[in-house]
N, C-alpha and C. Protein backbone atom coordinates (compact mmCIF):
# COMPACT_ATOMS: atom_id res chain seq x y z
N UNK A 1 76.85 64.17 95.48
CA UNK A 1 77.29 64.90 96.66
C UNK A 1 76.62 66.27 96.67
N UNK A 2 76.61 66.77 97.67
CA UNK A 2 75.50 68.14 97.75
C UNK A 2 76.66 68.81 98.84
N UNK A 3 76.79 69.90 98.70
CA UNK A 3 77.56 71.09 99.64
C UNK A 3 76.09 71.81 100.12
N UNK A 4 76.20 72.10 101.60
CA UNK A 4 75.10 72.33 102.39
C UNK A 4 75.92 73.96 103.18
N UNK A 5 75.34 74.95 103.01
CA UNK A 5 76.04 75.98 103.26
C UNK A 5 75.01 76.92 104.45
N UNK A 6 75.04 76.85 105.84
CA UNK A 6 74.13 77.19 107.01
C UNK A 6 74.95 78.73 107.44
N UNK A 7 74.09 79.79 107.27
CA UNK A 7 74.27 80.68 108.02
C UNK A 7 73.66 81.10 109.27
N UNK A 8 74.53 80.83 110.29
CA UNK A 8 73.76 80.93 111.72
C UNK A 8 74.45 81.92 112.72
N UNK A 9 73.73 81.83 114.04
CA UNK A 9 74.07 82.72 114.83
C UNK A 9 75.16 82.57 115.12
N UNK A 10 76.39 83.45 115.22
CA UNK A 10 77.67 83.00 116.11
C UNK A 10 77.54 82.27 117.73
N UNK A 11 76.98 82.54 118.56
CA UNK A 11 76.87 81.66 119.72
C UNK A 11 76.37 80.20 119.60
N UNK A 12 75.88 80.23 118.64
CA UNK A 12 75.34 78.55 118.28
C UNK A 12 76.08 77.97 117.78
N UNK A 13 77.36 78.10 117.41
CA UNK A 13 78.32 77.48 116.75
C UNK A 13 78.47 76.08 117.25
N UNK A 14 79.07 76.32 118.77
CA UNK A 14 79.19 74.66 119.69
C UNK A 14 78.29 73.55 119.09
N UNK A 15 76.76 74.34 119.51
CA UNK A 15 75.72 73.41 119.44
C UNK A 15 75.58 72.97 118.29
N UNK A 16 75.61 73.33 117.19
CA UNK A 16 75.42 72.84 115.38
C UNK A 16 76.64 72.27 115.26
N UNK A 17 77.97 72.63 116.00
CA UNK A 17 78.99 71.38 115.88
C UNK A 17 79.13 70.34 116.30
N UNK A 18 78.51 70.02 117.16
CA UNK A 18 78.38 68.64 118.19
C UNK A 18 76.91 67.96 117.54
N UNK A 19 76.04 68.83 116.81
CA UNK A 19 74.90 67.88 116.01
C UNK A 19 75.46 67.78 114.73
N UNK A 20 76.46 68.39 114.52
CA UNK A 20 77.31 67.58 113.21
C UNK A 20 77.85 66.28 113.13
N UNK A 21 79.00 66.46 114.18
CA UNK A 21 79.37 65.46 114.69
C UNK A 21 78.82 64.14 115.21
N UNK A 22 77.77 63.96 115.76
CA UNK A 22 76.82 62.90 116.01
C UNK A 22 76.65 62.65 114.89
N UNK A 23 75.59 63.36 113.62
CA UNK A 23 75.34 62.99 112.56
C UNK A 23 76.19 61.82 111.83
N UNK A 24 77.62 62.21 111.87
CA UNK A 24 78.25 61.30 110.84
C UNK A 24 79.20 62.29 109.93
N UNK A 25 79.07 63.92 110.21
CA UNK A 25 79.54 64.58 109.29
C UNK A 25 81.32 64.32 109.92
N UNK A 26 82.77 64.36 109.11
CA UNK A 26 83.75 64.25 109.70
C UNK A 26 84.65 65.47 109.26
N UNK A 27 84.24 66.29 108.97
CA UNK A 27 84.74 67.88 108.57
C UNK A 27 83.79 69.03 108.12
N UNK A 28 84.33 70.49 108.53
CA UNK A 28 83.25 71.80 108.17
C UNK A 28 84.50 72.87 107.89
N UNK A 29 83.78 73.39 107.32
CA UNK A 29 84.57 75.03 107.60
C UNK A 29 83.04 75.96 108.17
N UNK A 30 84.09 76.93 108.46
CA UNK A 30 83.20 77.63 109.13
C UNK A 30 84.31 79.16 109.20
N UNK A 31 83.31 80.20 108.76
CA UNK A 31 84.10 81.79 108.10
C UNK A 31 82.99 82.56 108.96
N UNK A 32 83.67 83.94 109.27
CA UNK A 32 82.85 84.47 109.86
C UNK A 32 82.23 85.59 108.66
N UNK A 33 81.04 85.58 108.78
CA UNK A 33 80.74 86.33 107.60
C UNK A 33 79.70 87.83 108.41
N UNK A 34 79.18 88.98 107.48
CA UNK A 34 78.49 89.87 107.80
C UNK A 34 77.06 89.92 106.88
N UNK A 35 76.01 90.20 107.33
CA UNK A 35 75.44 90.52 106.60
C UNK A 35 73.57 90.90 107.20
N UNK A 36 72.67 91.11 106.16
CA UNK A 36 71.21 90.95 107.37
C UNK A 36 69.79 90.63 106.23
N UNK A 37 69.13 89.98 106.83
CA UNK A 37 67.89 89.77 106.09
C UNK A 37 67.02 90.43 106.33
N UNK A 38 65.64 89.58 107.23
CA UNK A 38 64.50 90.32 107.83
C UNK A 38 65.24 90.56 108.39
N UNK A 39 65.70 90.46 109.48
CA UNK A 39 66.56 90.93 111.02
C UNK A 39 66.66 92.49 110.67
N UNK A 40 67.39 92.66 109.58
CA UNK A 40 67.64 94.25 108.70
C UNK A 40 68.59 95.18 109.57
N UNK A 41 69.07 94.51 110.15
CA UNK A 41 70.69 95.47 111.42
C UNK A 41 69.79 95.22 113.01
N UNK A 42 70.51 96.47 113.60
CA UNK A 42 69.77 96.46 114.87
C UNK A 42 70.51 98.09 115.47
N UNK A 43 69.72 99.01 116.20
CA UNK A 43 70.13 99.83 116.61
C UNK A 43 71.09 99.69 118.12
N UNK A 44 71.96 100.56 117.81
CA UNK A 44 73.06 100.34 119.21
C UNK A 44 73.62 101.64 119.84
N UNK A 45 73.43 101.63 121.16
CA UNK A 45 74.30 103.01 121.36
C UNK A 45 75.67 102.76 122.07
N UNK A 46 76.34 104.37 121.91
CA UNK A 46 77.53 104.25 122.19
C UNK A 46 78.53 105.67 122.66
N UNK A 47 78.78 105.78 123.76
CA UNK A 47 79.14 106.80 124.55
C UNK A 47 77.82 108.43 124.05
N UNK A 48 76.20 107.42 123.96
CA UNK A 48 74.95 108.25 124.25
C UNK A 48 74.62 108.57 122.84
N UNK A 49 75.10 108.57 122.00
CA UNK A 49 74.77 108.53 120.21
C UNK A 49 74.31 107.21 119.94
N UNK A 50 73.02 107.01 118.60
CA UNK A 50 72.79 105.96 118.40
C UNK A 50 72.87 105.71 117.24
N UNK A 51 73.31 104.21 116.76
CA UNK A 51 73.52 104.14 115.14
C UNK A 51 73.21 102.34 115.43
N UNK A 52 73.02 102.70 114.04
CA UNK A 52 72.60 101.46 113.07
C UNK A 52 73.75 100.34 112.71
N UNK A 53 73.62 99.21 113.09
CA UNK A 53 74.45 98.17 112.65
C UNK A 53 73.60 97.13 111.65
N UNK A 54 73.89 97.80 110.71
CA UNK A 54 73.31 97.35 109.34
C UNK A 54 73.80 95.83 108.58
N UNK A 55 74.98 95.42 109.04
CA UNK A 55 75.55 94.21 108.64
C UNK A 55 75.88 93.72 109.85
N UNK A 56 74.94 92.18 110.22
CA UNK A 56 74.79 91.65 111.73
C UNK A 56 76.11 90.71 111.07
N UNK A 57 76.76 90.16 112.51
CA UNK A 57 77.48 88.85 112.23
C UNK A 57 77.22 88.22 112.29
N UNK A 58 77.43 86.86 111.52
CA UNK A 58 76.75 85.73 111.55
C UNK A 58 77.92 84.56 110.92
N UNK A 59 77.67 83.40 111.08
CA UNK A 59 78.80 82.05 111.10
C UNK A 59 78.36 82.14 109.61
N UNK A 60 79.18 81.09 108.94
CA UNK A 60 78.95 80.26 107.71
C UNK A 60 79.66 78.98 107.62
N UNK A 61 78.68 78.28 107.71
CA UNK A 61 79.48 76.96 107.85
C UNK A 61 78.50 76.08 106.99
N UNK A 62 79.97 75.32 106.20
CA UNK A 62 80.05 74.75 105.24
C UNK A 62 80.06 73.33 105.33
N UNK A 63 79.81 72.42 104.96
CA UNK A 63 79.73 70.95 104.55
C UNK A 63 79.79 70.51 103.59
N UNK A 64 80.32 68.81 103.05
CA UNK A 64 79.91 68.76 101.87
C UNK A 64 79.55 66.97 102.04
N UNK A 65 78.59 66.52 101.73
CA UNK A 65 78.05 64.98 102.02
C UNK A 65 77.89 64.68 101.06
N UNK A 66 77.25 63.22 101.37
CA UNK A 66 76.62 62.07 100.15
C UNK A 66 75.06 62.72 100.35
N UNK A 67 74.65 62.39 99.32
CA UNK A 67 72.99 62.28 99.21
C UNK A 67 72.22 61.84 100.34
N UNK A 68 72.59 60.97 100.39
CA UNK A 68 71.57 59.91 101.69
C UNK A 68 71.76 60.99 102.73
N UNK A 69 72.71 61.96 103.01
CA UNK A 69 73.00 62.17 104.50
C UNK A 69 72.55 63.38 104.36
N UNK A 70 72.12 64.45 103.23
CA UNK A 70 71.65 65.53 103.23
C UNK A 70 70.27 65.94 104.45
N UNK A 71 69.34 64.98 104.40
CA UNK A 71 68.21 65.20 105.30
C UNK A 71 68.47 65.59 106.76
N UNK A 72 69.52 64.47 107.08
CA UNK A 72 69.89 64.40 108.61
C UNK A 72 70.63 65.36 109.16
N UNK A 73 71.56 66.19 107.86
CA UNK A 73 72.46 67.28 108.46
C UNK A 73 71.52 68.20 108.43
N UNK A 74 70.61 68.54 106.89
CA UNK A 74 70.13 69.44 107.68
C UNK A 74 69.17 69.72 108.99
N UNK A 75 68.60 68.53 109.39
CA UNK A 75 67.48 68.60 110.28
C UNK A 75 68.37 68.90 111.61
N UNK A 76 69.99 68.06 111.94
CA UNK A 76 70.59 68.43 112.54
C UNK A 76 70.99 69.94 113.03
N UNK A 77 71.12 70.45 111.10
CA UNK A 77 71.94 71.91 112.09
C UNK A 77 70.36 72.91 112.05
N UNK A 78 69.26 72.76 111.83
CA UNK A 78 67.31 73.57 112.17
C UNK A 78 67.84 73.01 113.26
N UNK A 79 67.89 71.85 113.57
CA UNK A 79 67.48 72.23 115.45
C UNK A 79 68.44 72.43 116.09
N UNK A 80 69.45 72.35 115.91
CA UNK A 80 70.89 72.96 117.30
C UNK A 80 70.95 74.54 117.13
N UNK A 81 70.41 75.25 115.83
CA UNK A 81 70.70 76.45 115.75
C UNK A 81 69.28 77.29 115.48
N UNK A 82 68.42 76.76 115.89
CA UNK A 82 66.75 77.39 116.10
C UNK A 82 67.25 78.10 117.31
N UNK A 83 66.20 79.47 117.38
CA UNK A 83 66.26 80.16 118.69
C UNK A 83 64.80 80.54 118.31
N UNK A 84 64.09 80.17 117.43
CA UNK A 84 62.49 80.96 117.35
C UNK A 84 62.40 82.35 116.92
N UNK A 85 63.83 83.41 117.18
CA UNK A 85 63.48 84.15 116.92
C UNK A 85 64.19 85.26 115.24
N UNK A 86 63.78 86.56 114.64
CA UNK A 86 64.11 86.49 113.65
C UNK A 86 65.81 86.15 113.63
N UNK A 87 66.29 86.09 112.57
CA UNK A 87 67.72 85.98 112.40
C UNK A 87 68.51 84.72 112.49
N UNK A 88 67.48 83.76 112.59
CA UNK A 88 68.21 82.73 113.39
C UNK A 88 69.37 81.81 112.09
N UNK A 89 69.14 82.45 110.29
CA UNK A 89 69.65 82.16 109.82
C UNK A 89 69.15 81.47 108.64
N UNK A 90 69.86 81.23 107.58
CA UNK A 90 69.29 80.64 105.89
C UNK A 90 70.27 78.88 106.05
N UNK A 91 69.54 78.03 105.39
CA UNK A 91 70.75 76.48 105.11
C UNK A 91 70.70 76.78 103.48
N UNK A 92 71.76 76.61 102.60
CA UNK A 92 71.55 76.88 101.05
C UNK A 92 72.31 75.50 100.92
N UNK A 93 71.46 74.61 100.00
CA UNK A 93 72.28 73.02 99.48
C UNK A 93 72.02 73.31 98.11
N UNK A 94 73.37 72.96 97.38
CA UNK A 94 73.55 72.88 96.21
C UNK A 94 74.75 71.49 95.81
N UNK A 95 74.36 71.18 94.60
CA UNK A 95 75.03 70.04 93.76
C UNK A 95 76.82 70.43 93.81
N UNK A 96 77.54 68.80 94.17
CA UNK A 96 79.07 69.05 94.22
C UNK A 96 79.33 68.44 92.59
N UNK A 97 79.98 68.70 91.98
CA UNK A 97 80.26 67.74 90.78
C UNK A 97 81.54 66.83 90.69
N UNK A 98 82.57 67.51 91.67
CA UNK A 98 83.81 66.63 91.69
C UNK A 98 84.43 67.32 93.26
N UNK A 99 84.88 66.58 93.95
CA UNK A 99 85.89 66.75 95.02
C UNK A 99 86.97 66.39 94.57
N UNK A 100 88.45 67.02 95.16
CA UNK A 100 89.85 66.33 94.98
C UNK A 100 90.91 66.61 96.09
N UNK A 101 91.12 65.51 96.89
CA UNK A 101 91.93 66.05 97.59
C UNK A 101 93.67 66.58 97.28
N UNK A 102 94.00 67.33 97.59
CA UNK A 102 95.06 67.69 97.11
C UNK A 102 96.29 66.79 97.74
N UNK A 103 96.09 66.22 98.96
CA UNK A 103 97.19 66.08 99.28
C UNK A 103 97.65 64.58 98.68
N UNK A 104 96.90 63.63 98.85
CA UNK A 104 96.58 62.24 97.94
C UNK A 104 96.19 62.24 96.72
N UNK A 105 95.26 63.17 96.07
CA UNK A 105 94.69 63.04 94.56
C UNK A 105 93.51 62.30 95.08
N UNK A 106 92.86 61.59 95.85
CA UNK A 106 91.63 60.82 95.72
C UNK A 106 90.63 62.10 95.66
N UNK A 107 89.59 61.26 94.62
CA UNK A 107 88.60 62.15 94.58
C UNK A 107 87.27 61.16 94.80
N UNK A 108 86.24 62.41 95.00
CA UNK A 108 84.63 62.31 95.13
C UNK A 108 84.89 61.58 96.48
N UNK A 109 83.74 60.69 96.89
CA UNK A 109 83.28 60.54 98.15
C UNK A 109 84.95 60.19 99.14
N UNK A 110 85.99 59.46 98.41
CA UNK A 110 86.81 59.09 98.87
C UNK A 110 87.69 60.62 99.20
N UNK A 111 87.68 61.61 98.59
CA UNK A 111 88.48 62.65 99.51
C UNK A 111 87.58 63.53 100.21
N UNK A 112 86.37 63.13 100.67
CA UNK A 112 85.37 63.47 101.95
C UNK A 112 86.06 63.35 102.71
């Protein structure tokens, strides 16, 4: 199992959820998080003073699949949440070693 962790634009949320959903994925979380890469903030004004917004907002949304399905989510959520331009966001996949659901006890693919 691989946990697939996409930081994207907040307005793209819909669209990377509905190419989830097609995919096959049947649950996400999703946190609103802060932060900036290249993008590096963006200047803003405000009643004629200007300042720096150094930590942009951005989604984080989480998954966690089988192997086989890693390719398709991610190719899913590159294209619902591409805009071409900088910022558009990082996907980070890393190894699950055990799932458990709490409310049943089933674990690994069965408490997906």
């Amino acid at each position: 199992m691989k946990k697939i962790e996409a930081i994207i634009r907040p307005f793209k949320l819909d669209e990377v959820k509905i190419a989830l959903v097609n995919a096959g994925v049947v649950g996400m979380t999703v946190s609103e998080v802060r932060g900036f890469g290249r993008q590096k903030g963006q200047t803003e004004r405000y009643r004629g003073s200007e300042y720096t917004v150094e930590f942009l907002q951005k989604l984080k949304v989480e998954i966690v699949v089988e192997d086989d399905q890693v390719d398709l989510v991610v190719q899913s959520i590159t294209n619902s949440a591409r805009t071409g331009e900088i910022g558009d966001g990082k996907i980070f996949i890393s190894n699950i070693d055990r799932v458990i659901r709490i409310r049943t006890g089933e674990t690994d693919l069965e408490a997906i």
